[in-house]
Protein backbone atom coordinates (compact mmCIF):
# COMPACT_ATOMS: atom_id res chain seq x y z
CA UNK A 1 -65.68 83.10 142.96
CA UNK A 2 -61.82 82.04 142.51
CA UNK A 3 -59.15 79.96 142.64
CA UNK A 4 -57.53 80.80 145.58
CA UNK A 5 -54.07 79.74 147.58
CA UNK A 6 -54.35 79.42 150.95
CA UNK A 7 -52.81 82.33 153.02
CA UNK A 8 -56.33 83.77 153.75
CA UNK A 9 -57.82 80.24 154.73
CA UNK A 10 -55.45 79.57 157.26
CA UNK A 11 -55.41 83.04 158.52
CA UNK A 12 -59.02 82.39 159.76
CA UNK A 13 -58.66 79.00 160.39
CA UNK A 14 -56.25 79.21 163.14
CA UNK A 15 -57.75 82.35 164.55
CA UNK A 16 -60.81 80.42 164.55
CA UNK A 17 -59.66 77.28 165.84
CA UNK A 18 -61.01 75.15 163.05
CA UNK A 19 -59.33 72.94 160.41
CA UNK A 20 -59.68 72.81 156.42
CA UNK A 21 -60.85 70.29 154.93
CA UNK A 22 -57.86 68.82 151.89
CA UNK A 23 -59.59 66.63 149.71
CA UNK A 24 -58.11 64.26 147.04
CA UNK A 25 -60.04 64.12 144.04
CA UNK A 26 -59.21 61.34 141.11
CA UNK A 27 -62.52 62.11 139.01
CA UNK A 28 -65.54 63.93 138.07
CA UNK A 29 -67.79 62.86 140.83
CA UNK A 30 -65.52 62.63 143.46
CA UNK A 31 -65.28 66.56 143.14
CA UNK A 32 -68.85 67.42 142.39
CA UNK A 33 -69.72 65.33 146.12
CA UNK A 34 -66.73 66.91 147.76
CA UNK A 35 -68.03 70.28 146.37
CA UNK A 36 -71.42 69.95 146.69
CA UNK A 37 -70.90 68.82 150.85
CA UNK A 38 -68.35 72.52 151.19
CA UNK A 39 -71.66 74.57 149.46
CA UNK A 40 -73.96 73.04 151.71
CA UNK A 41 -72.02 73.34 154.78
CA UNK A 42 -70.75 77.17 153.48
CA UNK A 43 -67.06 75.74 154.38
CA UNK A 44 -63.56 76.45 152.64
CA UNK A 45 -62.51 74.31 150.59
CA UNK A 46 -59.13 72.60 149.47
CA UNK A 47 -59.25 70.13 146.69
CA UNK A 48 -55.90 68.11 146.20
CA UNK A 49 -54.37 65.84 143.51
CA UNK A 50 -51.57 63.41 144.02
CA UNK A 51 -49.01 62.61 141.43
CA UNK A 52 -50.97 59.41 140.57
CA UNK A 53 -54.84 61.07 139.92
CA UNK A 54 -52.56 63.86 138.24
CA UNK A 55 -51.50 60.68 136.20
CA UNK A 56 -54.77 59.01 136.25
CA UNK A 57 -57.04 61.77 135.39
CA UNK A 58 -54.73 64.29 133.52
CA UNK A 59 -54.30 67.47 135.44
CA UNK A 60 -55.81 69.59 132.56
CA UNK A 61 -59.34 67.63 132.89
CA UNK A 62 -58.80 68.18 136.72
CA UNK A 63 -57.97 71.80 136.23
CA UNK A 64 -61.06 72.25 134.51
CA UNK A 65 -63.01 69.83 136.74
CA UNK A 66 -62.35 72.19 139.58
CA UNK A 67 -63.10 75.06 137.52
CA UNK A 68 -66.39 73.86 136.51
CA UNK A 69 -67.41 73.67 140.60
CA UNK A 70 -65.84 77.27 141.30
CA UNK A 71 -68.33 78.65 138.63
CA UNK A 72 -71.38 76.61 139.80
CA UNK A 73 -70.85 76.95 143.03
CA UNK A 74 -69.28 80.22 143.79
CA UNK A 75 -67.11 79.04 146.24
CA UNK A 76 -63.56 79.81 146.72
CA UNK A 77 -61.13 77.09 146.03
CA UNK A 78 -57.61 76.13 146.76
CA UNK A 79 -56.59 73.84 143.96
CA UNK A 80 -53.40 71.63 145.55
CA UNK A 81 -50.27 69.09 144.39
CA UNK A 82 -50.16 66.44 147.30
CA UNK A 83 -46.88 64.68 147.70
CA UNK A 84 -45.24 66.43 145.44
CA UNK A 85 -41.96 64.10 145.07
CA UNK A 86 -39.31 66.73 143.10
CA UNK A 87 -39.20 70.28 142.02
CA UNK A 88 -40.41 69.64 138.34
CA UNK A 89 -43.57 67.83 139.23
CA UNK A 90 -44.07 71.01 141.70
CA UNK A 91 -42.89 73.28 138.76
CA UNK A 92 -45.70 71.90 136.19
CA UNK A 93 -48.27 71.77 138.67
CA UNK A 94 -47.11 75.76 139.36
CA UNK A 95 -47.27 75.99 135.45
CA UNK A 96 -50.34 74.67 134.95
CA UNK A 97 -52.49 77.05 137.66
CA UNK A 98 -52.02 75.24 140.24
CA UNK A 99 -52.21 77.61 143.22
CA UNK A 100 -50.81 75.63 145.85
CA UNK A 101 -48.20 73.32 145.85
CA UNK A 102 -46.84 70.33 148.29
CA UNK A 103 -42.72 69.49 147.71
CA UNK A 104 -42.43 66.37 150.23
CA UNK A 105 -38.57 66.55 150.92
CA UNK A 106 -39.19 64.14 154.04
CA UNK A 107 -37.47 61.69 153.22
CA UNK A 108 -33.90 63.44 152.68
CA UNK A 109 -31.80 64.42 155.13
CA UNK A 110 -32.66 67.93 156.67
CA UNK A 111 -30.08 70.20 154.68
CA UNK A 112 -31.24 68.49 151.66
CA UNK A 113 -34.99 68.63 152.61
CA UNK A 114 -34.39 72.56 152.91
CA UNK A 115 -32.67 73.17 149.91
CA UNK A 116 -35.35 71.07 147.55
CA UNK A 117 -37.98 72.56 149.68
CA UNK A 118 -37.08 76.25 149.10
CA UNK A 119 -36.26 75.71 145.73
CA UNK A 120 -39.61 74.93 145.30
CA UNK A 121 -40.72 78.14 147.57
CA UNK A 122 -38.97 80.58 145.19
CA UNK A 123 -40.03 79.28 142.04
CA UNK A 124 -43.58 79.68 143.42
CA UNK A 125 -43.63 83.03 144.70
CA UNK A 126 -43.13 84.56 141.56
CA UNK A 127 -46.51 83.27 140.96
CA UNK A 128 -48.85 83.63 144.17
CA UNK A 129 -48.41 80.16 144.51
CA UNK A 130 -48.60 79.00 148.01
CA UNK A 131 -45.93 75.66 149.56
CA UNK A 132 -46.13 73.02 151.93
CA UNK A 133 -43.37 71.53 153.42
CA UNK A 134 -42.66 68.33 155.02
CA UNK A 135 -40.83 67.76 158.31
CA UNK A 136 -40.49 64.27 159.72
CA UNK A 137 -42.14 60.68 158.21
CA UNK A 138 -45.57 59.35 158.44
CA UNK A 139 -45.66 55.70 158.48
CA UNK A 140 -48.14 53.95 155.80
CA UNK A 141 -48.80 54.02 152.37
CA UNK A 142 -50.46 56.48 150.02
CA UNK A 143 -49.67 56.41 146.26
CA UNK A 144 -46.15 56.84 145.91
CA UNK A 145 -45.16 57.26 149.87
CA UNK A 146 -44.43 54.70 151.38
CA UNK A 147 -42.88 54.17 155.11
CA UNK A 148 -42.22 51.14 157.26
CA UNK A 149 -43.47 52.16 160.75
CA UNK A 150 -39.41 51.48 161.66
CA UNK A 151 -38.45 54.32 159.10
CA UNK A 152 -41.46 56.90 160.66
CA UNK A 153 -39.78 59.81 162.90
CA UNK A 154 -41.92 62.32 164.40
CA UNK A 155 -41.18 65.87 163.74
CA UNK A 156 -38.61 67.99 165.88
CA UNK A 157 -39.72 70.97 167.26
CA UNK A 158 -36.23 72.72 166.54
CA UNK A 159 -35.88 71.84 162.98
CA UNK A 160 -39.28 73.21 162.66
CA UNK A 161 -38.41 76.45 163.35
CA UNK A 162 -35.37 75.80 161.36
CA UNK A 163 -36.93 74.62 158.20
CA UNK A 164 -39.85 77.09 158.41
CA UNK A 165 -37.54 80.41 158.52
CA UNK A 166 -35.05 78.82 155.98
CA UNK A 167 -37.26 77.53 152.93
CA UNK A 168 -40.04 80.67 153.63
CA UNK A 169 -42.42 77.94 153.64
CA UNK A 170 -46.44 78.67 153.88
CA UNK A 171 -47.30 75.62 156.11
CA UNK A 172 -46.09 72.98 157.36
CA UNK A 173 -47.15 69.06 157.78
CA UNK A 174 -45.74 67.69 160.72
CA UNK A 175 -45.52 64.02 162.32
CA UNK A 176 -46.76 63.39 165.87
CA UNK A 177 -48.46 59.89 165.14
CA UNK A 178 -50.95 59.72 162.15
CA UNK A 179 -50.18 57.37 159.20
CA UNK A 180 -50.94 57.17 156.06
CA UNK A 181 -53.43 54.70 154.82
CA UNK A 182 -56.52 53.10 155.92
CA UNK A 183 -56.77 51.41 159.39
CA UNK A 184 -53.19 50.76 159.90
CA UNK A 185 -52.68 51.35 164.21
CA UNK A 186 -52.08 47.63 165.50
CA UNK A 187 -52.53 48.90 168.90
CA UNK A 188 -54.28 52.04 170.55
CA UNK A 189 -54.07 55.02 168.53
CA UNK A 190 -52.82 58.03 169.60
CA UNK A 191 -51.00 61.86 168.93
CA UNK A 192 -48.65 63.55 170.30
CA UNK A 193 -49.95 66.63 171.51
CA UNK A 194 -47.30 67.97 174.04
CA UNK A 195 -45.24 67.52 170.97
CA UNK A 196 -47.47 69.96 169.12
CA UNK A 197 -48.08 71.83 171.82
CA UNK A 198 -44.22 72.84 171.94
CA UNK A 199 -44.33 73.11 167.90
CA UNK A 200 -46.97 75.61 167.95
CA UNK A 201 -45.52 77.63 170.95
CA UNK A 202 -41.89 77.70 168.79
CA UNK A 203 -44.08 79.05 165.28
CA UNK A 204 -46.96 80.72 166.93
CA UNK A 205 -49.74 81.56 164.24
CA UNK A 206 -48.05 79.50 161.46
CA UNK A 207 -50.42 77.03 159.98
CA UNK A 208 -49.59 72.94 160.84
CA UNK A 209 -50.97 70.45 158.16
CA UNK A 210 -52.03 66.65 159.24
CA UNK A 211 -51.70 63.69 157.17
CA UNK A 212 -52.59 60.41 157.45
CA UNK A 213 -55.58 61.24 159.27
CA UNK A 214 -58.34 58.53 158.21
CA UNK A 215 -61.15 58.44 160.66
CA UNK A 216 -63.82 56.01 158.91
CA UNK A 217 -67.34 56.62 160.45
CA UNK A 218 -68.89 52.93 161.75
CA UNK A 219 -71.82 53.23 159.22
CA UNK A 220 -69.25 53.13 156.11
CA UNK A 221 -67.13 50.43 157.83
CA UNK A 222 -70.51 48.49 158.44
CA UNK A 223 -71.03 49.12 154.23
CA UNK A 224 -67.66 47.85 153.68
CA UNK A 225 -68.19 44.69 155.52
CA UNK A 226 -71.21 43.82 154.67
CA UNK A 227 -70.72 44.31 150.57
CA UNK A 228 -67.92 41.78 150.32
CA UNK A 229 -64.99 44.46 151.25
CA UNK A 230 -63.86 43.68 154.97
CA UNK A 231 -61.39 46.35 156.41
CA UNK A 232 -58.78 44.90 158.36
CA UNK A 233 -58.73 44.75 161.97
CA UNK A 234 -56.56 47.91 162.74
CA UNK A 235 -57.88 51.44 163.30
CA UNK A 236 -57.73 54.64 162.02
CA UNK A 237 -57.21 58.46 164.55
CA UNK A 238 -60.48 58.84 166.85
CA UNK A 239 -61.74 61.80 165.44
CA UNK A 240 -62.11 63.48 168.58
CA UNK A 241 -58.12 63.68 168.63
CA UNK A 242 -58.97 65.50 165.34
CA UNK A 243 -61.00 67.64 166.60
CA UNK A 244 -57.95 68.73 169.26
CA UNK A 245 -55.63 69.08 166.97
CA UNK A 246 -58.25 71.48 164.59
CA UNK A 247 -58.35 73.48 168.01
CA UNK A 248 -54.73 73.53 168.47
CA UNK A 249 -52.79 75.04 165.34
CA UNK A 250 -53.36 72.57 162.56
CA UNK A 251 -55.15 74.30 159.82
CA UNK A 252 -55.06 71.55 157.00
CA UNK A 253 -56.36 67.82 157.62
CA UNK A 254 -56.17 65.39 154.81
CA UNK A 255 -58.33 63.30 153.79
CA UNK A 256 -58.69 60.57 151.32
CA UNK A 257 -58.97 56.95 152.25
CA UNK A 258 -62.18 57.98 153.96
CA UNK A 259 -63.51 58.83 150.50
CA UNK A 260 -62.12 55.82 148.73
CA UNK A 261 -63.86 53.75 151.15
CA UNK A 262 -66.88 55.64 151.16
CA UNK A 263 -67.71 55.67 147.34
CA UNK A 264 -66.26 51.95 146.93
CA UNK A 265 -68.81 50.88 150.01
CA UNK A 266 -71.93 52.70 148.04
CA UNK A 267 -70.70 51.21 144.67
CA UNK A 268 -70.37 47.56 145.89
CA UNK A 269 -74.00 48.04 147.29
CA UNK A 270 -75.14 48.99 143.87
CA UNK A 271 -73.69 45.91 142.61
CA UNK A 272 -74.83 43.48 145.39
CA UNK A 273 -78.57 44.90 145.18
CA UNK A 274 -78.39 44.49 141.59
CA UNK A 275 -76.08 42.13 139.82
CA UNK A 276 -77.38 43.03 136.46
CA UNK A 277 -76.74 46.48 136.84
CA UNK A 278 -74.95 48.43 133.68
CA UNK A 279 -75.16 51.82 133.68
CA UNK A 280 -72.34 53.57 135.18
CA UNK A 281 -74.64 56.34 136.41
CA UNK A 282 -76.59 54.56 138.84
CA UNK A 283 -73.46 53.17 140.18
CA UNK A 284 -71.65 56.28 140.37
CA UNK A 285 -74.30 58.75 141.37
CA UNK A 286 -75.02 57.05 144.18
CA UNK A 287 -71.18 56.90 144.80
CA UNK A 288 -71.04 60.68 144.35
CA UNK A 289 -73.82 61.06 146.93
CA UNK A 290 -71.74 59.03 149.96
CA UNK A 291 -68.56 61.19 148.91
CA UNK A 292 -71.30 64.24 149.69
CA UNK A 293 -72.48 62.69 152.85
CA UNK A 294 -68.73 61.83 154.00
CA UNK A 295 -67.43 65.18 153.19
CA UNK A 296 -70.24 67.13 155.40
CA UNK A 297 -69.54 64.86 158.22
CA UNK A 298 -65.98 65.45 158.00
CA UNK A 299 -66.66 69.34 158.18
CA UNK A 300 -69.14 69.15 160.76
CA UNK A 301 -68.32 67.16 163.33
CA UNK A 302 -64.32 66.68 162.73
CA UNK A 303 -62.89 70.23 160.82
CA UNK A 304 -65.19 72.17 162.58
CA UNK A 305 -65.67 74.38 159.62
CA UNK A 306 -69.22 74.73 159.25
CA UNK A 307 -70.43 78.16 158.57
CA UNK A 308 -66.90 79.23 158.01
CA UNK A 309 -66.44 80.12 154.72
């Protein structure tokens, strides 16, 4: 099929009351599971790359990476910059073919987080190239982001409004209690959902974006454990609070340390079962396959995006 932004995705999505599925990709198989779990579940599809895979990986080879799947698989994908940090990285990504775009002015004051942010909006509607703003701070750490849970703020309703009709932005990613990171909540997790209850009332229809989401199924924390690679003691967002929030205006959930996690479990297994073990295929295919088996679980029984392609 395409590459794709995401206007028509989250169109359905929140008319359906299901989530999409963001995915950071670093590598080769990392995409071809990730891709491989959307055909088989017949789900959309977001694939994103931070600043450090697009450093890692070279966003040309990941370009072409993602164009490889779109032509074996037929599906439709929205090919994303997470985090992007300033208007330049946002600008090459834009440059590149990017067709979707993150400019994470959270951390500035509001005025200033407007001014990068639609900047960043009018540079990339000359191109079909859809934005995602950023409105409050996630505690936790992911690449380049990093926020002391002192320094996290939820989001404020009114400056949503605000920063949505000023920068012209195509979604938004909001704050009401995830963190970035794997298994970072000391005590009980939880979200604010009167808080996004009043966001979505104040921008009804207009597509919400969750990060920091990690949700690590038992069976891959059990893998972790057991193949020399404890997780600490904290926890990650009960999916079924995902599952509300998919129900309830957010359109975009991101995930990534699920997948780190995931492939590193299956990789260390490899290496447990057999020490002497070389060949970076039969480390890395099975790898591939428990990115697969993550990413259908995430779309069945936490986006809600099965059949919805």
């Amino acid at each position: 099929m395409a590459l794709v932004n995401s206007i028509e995705m989250f169109k359905k999505a929140y008319e359906g009351g299901y989530a999409v599925g963001a995915f950071n990709v670093n590598n080769m198989e990392i995409i071809q599971g990730i891709v491989s779990a959307a055909q088989a579940e017949n789900a959309p599809l977001i694939l994103q790359v931070s600043a450090g895979a697009r450093k890692y990986a070279n966003p040309i080879y990941l370009k072409k990476l993602v164009e490889a799947a779109i032509e074996e698989t037929g599906l439709d994908i929205v090919l994303h910059l997470d985090h992007g940090e300033d208007f330049e990285i946002c600008k090459a990504c834009i440059d590149d073919g990017f067709s979707s775009v993150m400019i994470d002015g959270s951390k500035y004051p509001l005025e200033e987080n407007i001014a990068l942010t639609k900047r960043v909006v009018d540079y990339a509607k000359q191109f079909g190239v859809t934005v995602e703003g950023e409105l409050g701070k996630l505690a936790g750490v992911e690449d380049a982001v990093k926020v002391s849970s002192k320094d996290a703020t939820y989001t404020d309703p009114d400056e949503a409004v605000e920063f949505v009709e000023r920068t012209g932005v195509d979604s938004l990613a909001i704050a009401i209690g995830t963190s970035h990171g794997a298994y970072k909540f000391k005590g009980e997790p939880s979200l604010d959902f009167a808080r996004l209850e009043v966001i979505t009332s104040k921008l009804p229809g207009f597509p919400l974006v969750l990060h920091g989401a990690s949700s690590v199924p038992e069976e891959f924390v059990a893998l972790c454990n057991k193949y020399g690679g404890e997780i600490p003691g904290a926890r990650g967002v009960p999916e079924e609070m995902l599952r509300q929030a998919a129900k309830s205006g957010v359109c975009k959930i991101n995930i990534d340390t699920d997948l780190r996690l995931a492939m590193t479990a299956s990789i260390r297994q490899t290496f447990v079962e057999h020490p002497s073990e070389f060949d970076p295929r039969k480390y890395l295919g099975p790898g591939r396959d428990a990115i697969q088996k993550m990413v259908q679980h995430k779309i069945k029984n936490v986006l809600g995006a099965s059949g919805k392609r």
